[in-house]
Protein backbone atom coordinates (compact mmCIF):
# COMPACT_ATOMS: atom_id res chain seq x y z
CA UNK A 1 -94.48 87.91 34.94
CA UNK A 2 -92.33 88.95 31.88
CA UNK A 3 -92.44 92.28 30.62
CA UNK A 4 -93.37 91.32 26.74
CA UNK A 5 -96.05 89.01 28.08
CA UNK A 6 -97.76 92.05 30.04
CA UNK A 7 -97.32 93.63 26.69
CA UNK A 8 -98.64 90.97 24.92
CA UNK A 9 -101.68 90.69 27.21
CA UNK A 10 -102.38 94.20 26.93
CA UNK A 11 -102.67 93.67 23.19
CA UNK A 12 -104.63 90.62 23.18
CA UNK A 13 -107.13 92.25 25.85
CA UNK A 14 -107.34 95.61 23.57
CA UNK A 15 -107.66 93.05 20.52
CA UNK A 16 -110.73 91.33 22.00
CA UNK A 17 -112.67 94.80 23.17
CA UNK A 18 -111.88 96.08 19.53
CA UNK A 19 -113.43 93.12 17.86
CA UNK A 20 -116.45 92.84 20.57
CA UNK A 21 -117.42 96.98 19.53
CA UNK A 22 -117.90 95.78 16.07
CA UNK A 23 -121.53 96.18 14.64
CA UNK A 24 -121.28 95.15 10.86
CA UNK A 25 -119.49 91.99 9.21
CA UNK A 26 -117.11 94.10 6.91
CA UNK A 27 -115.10 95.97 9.55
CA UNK A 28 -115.33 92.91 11.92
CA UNK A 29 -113.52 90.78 9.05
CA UNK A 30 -111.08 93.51 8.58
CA UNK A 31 -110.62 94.19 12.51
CA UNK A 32 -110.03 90.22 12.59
CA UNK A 33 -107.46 90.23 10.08
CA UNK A 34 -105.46 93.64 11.34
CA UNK A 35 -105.27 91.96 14.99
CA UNK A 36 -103.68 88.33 13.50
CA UNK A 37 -101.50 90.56 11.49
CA UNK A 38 -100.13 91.93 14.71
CA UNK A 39 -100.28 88.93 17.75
CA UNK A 40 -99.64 85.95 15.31
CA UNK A 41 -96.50 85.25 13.26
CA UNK A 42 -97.77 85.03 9.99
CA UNK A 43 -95.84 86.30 6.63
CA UNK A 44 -99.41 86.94 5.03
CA UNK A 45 -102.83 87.33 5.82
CA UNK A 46 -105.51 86.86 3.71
CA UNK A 47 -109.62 86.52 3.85
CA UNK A 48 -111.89 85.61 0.66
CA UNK A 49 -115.93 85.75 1.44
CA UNK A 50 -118.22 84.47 -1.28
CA UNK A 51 -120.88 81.92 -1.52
CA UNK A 52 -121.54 79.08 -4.08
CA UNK A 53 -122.89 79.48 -7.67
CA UNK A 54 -123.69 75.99 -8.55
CA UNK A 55 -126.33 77.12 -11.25
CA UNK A 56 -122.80 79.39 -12.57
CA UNK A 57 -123.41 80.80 -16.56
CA UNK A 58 -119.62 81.01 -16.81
CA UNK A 59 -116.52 79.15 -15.07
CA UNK A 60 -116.69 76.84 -12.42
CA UNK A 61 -119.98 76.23 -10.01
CA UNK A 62 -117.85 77.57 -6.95
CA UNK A 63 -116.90 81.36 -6.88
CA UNK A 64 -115.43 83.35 -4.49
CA UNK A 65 -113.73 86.77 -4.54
CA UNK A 66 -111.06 88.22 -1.77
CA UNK A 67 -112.97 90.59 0.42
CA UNK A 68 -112.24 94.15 -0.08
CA UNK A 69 -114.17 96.75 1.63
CA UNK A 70 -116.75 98.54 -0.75
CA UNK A 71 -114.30 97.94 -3.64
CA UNK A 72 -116.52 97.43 -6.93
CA UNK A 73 -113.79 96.50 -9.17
CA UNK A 74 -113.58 93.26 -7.59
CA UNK A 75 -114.74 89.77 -9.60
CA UNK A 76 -115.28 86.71 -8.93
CA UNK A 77 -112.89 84.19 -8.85
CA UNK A 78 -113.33 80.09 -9.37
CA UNK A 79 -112.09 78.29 -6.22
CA UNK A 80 -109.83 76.03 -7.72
CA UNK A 81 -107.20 79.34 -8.27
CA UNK A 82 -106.73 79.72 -4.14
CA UNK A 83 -104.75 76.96 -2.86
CA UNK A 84 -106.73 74.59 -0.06
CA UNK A 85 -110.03 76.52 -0.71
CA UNK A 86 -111.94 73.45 -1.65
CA UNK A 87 -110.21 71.21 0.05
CA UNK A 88 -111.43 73.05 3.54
CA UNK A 89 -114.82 73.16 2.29
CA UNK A 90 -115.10 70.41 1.44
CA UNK A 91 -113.85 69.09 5.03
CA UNK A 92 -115.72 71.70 6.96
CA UNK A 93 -112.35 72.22 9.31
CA UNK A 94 -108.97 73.95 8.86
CA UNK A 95 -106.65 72.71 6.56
CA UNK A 96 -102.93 73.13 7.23
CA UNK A 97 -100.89 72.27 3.85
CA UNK A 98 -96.71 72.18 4.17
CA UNK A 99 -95.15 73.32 1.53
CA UNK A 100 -91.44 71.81 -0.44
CA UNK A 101 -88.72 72.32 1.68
CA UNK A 102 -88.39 75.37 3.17
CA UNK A 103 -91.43 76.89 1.68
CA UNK A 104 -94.04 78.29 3.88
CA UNK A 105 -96.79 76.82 5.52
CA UNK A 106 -100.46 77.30 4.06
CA UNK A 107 -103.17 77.40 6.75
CA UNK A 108 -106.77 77.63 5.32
CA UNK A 109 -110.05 77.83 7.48
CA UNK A 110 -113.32 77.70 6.46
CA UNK A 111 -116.14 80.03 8.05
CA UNK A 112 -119.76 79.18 7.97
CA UNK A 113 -122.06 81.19 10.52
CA UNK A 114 -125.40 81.30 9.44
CA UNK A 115 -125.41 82.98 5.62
CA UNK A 116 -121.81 84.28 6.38
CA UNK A 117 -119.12 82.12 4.64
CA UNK A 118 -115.76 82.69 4.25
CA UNK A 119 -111.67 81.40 4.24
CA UNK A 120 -108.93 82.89 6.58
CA UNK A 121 -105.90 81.60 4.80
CA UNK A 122 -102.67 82.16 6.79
CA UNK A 123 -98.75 82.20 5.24
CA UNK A 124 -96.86 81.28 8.32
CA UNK A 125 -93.13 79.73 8.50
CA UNK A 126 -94.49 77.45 11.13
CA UNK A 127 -97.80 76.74 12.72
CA UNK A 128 -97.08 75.70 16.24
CA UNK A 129 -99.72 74.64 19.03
CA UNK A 130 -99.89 78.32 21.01
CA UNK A 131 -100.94 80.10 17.22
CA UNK A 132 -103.42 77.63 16.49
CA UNK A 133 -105.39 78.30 19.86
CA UNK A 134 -104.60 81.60 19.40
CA UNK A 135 -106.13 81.89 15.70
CA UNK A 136 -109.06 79.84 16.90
CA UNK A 137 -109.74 81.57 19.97
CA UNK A 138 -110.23 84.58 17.23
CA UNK A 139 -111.99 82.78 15.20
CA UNK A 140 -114.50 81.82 18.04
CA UNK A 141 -115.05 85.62 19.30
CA UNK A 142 -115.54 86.14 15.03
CA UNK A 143 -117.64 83.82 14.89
CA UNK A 144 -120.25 84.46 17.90
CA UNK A 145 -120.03 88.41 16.68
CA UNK A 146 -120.99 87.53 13.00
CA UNK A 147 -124.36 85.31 14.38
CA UNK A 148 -125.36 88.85 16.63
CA UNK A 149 -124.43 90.91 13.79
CA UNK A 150 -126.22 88.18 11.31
CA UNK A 151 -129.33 88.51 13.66
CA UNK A 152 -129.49 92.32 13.81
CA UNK A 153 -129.22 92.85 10.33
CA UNK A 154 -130.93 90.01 8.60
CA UNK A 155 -134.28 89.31 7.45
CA UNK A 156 -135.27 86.16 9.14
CA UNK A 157 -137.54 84.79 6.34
CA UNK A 158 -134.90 85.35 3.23
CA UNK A 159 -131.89 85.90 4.78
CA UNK A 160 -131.36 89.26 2.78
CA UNK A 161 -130.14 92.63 4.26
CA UNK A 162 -133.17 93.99 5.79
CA UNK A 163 -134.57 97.15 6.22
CA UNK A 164 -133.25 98.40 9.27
CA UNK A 165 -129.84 97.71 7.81
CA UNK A 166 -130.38 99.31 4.74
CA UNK A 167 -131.18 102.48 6.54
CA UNK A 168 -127.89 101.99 8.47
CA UNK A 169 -125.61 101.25 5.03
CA UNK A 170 -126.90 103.23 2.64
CA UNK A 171 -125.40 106.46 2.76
CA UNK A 172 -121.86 104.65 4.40
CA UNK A 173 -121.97 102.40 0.46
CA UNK A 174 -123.18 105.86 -1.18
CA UNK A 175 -120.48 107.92 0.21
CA UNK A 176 -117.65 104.98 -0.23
CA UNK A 177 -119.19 104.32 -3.67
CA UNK A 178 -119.01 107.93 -4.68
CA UNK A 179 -115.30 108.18 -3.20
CA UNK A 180 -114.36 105.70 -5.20
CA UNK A 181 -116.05 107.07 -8.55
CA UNK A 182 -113.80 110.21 -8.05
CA UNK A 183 -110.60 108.29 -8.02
CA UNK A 184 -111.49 106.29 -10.62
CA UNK A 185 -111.17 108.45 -13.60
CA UNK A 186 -110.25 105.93 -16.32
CA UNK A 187 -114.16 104.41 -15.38
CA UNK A 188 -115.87 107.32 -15.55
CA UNK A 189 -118.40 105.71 -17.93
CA UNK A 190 -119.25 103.10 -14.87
CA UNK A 191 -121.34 104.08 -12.13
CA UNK A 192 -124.33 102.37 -9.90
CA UNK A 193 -127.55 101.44 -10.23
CA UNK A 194 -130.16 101.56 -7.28
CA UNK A 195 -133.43 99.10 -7.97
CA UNK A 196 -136.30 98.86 -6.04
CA UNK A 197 -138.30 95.39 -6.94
CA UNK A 198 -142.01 94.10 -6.23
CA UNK A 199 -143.22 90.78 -6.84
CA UNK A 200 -146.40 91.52 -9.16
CA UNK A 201 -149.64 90.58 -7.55
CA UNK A 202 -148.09 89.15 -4.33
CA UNK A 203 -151.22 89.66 -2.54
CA UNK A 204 -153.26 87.39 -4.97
CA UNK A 205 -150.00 84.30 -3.97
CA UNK A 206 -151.02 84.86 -0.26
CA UNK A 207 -154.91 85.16 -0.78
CA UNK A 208 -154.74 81.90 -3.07
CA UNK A 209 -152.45 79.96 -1.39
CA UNK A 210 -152.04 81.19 1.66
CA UNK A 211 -149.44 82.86 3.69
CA UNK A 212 -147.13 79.58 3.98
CA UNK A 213 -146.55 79.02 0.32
CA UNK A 214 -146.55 82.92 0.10
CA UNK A 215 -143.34 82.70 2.20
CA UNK A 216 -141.98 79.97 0.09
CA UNK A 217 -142.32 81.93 -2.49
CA UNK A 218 -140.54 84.91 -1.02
CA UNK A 219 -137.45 82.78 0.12
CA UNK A 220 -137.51 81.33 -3.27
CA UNK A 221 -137.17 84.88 -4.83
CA UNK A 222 -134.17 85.85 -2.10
CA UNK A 223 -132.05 82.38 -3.56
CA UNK A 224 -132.79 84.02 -7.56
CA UNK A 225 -131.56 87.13 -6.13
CA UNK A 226 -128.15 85.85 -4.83
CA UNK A 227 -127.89 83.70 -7.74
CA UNK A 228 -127.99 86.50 -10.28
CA UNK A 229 -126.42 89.34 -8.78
CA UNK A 230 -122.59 89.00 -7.68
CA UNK A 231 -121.60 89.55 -4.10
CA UNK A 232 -120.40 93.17 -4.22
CA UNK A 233 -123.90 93.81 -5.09
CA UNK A 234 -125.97 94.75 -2.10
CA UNK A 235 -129.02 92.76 -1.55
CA UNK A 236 -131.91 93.95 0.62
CA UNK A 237 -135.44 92.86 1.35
CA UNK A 238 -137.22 96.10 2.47
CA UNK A 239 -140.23 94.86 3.38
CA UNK A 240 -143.08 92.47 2.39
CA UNK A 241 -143.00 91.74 -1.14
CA UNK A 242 -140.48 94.73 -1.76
CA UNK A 243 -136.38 94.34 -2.66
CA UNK A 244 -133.59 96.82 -3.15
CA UNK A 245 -130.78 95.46 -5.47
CA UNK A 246 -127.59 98.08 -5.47
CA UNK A 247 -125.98 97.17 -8.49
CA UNK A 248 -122.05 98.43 -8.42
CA UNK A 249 -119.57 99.05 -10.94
CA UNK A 250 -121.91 98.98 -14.34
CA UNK A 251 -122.33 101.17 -17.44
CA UNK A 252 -125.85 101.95 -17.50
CA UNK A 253 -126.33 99.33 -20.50
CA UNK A 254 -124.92 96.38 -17.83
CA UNK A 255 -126.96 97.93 -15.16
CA UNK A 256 -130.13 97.41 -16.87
CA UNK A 257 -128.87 94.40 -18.50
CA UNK A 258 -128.22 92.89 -14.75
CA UNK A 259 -132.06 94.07 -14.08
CA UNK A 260 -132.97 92.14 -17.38
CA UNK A 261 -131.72 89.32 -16.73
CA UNK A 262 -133.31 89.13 -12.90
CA UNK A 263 -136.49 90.10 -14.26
CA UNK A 264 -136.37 86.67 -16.70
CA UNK A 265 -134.86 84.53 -14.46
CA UNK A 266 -137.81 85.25 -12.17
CA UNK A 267 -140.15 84.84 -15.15
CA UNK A 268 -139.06 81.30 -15.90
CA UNK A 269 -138.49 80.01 -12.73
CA UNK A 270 -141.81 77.08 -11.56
CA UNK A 271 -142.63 78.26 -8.42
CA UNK A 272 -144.09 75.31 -6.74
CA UNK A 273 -147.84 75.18 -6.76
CA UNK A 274 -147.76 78.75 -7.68
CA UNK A 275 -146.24 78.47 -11.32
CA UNK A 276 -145.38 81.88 -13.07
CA UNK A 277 -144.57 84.95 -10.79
CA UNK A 278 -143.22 88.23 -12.25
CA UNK A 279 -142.07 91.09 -11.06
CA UNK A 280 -141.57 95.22 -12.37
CA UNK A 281 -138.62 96.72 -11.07
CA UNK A 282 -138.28 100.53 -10.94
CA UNK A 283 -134.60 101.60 -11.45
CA UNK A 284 -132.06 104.99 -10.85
CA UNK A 285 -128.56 105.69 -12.18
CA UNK A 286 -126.36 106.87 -9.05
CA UNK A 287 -125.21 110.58 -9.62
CA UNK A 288 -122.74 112.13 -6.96
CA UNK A 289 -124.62 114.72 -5.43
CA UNK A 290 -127.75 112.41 -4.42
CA UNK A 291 -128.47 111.38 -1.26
CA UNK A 292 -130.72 108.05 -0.61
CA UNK A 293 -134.10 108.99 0.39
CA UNK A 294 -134.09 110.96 -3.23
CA UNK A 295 -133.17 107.92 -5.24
CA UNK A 296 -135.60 105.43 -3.58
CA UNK A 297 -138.42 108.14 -4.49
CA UNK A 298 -136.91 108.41 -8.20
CA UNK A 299 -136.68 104.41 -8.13
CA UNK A 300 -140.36 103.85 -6.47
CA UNK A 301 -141.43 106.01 -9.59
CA UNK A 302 -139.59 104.57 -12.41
CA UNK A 303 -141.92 101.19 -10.05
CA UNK A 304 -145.32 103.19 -10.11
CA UNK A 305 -144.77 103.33 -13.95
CA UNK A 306 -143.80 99.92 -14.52
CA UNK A 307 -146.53 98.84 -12.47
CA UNK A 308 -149.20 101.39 -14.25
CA UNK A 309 -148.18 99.93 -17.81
CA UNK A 310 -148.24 96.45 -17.46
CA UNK A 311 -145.61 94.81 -14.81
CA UNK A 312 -142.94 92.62 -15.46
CA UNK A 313 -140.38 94.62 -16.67
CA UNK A 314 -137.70 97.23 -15.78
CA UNK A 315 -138.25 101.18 -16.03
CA UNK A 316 -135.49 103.54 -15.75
CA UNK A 317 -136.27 106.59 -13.88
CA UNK A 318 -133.59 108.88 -15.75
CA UNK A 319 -135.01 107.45 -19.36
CA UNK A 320 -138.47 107.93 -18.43
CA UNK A 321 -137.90 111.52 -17.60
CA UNK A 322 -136.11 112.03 -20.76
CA UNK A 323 -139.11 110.57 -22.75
CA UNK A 324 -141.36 113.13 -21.09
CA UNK A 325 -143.32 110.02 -19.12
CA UNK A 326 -141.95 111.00 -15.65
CA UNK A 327 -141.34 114.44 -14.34
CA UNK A 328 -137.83 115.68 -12.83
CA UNK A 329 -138.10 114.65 -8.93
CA UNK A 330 -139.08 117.97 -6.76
CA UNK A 331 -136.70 117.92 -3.51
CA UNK A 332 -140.20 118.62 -1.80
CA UNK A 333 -142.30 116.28 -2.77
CA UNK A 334 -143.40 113.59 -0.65
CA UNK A 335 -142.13 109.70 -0.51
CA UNK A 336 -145.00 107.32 -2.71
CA UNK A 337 -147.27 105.07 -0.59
CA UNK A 338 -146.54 101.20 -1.69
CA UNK A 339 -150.50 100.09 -2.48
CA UNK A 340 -149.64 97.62 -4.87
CA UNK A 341 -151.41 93.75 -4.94
């Protein structure tokens, strides 16, 4: 056998261990994309992740934004602006588009695995038979990877992050988040905000109801969630009736304007046979020198109070303390108990 096709092998065998050891969808995506890079003869390799906004305030009802990892200063970006997007989606199947002459060739393909969606979109001066199968014998190990991963760290009922995943990513987005804060000195006004969210008398929905329509009402609440808050958000259902929202990339005014807007989305949306559900949210502005366990306490707090004075609405921890209604957080003191209904 040749010499570069041992060499080749030896790559493709170190490719597929590298992308089989990979336990989160972030640095599978960009492990996928460093090993076409190197065993397929592309010019350019790109990879956008998103997921529809049909109910969209602003632009068009598809919007998508080029993956980068943990980097807040990335925005949404209507479909119609990457070339073949829509037209894969819209035929579920790669799309292979030739350009003018001697232009390159544009190779888009869609990815759908359970609430994972995303493009691979491939420059290439040709696209011959042995770097399709190559590309989609990738694209199958990607694929079966992202459903394990998907099952490990999703909540089966909503679909959200769950807890056992937010335990895992917190401090890994903290610590990227607060690299990122240092380099970015022209943004020093923008920062984070970490929100911990109950649905107000929950337990009444289940005891009323029952535990079915209860459910429906908790999926109901995940789809508001991803509706308001933009993918480099982090979304996380941390048990029972209780979210986590990590807002990224906000002055404090568009953090709790972000919370605002949640809280009366929720508000006004007809739950059905339920009607009106609210829900308090307890909130904390991200400082450097925090780590996680502190803010959820300061959160569940700036929560107790909301909760205490009348639900539905959004308390900031650092504001309450300033208005003498909360006390600084004591390192020692111990974590609240949830006991709401």
């Amino acid at each position: 056998m040749p010499e570069d096709i041992l060499k080749f092998d030896a790559r493709l065998r170190g490719a597929v261990v590298e992308m089989t050891g990979q336990g989160d969808e972030q640095s599978l995506v960009h492990v996928l994309v460093r090993n076409l890079a190197i065993l397929v003869p592309v010019s350019n390799i790109r990879f956008y992740q998103g997921r529809q906004e049909k109910n969209a305030e602003e632009g068009e009802g598809n919007q998508w934004k080029v993956l980068l990892l943990l980097n807040p200063n990335e925005e949404f970006i209507p479909m119609s602006q990457v070339e073949g997007l829509a037209e894969a989606m819209d035929l579920g199947q790669e799309v292979v588009l030739k350009q003018a002459g001697d232009g390159p060739i544009l190779v888009v393909h869609p990815i759908k695995v359970d609430n994972f969606q995303g493009f691979l979109v491939l420059d290439c001066d040709k696209y011959a038979s042995g770097t399709q199968k190559l590309v989609h014998f990738f694209l199958r190990i990607f694929g079966n990877q992202i459903s394990m991963i998907q099952k490990k760290e999703r909540d089966p009922l909503t679909g959200l992050l769950n807890r056992q995943s937010f335990d895992d990513k917190i401090n890994k987005i903290l610590m990227a988040y607060q690299r990122g804060l240092k380099r970015r000195r022209d943004n020093e006004d923008k920062g984070a905000n970490l929100a911990v969210l109950d649905i107000d008398h929950f337990k009444r929905v289940n005891d009323n109801f029952g535990h079915l329509i209860g459910d429906e009402v908790l999926i109901l609440f995940a789809r508001l969630m991803e509706q308001c808050f933009r993918l480099s958000d982090f979304l996380f259902r941390f048990g029972g009736e209780e979210f986590i929202v990590l807002v990224n990339d906000v002055t404090e005014k568009e953090g709790l304007a972000a919370l605002e807007r949640f809280r009366n989305m929720v508000a006004a949306y007809p739950f059905p046979q339920v009607g009106r559900v609210t829900v308090s949210i307890g909130t904390v502005i991200l400082s450097a020198d925090e780590v996680s366990t502190t803010l959820i306490d300061k959160a569940d707090k700036a929560l107790y109070y909301a909760k205490e004075n009348g639900r539905n609405q959004v308390q900031v921890y650092q504001t309450l303390v300033a208005q003498g209604k909360l006390e600084e957080e004591d390192e020692d003191d111990e974590g609240d108990v949830d006991l709401w209904d």
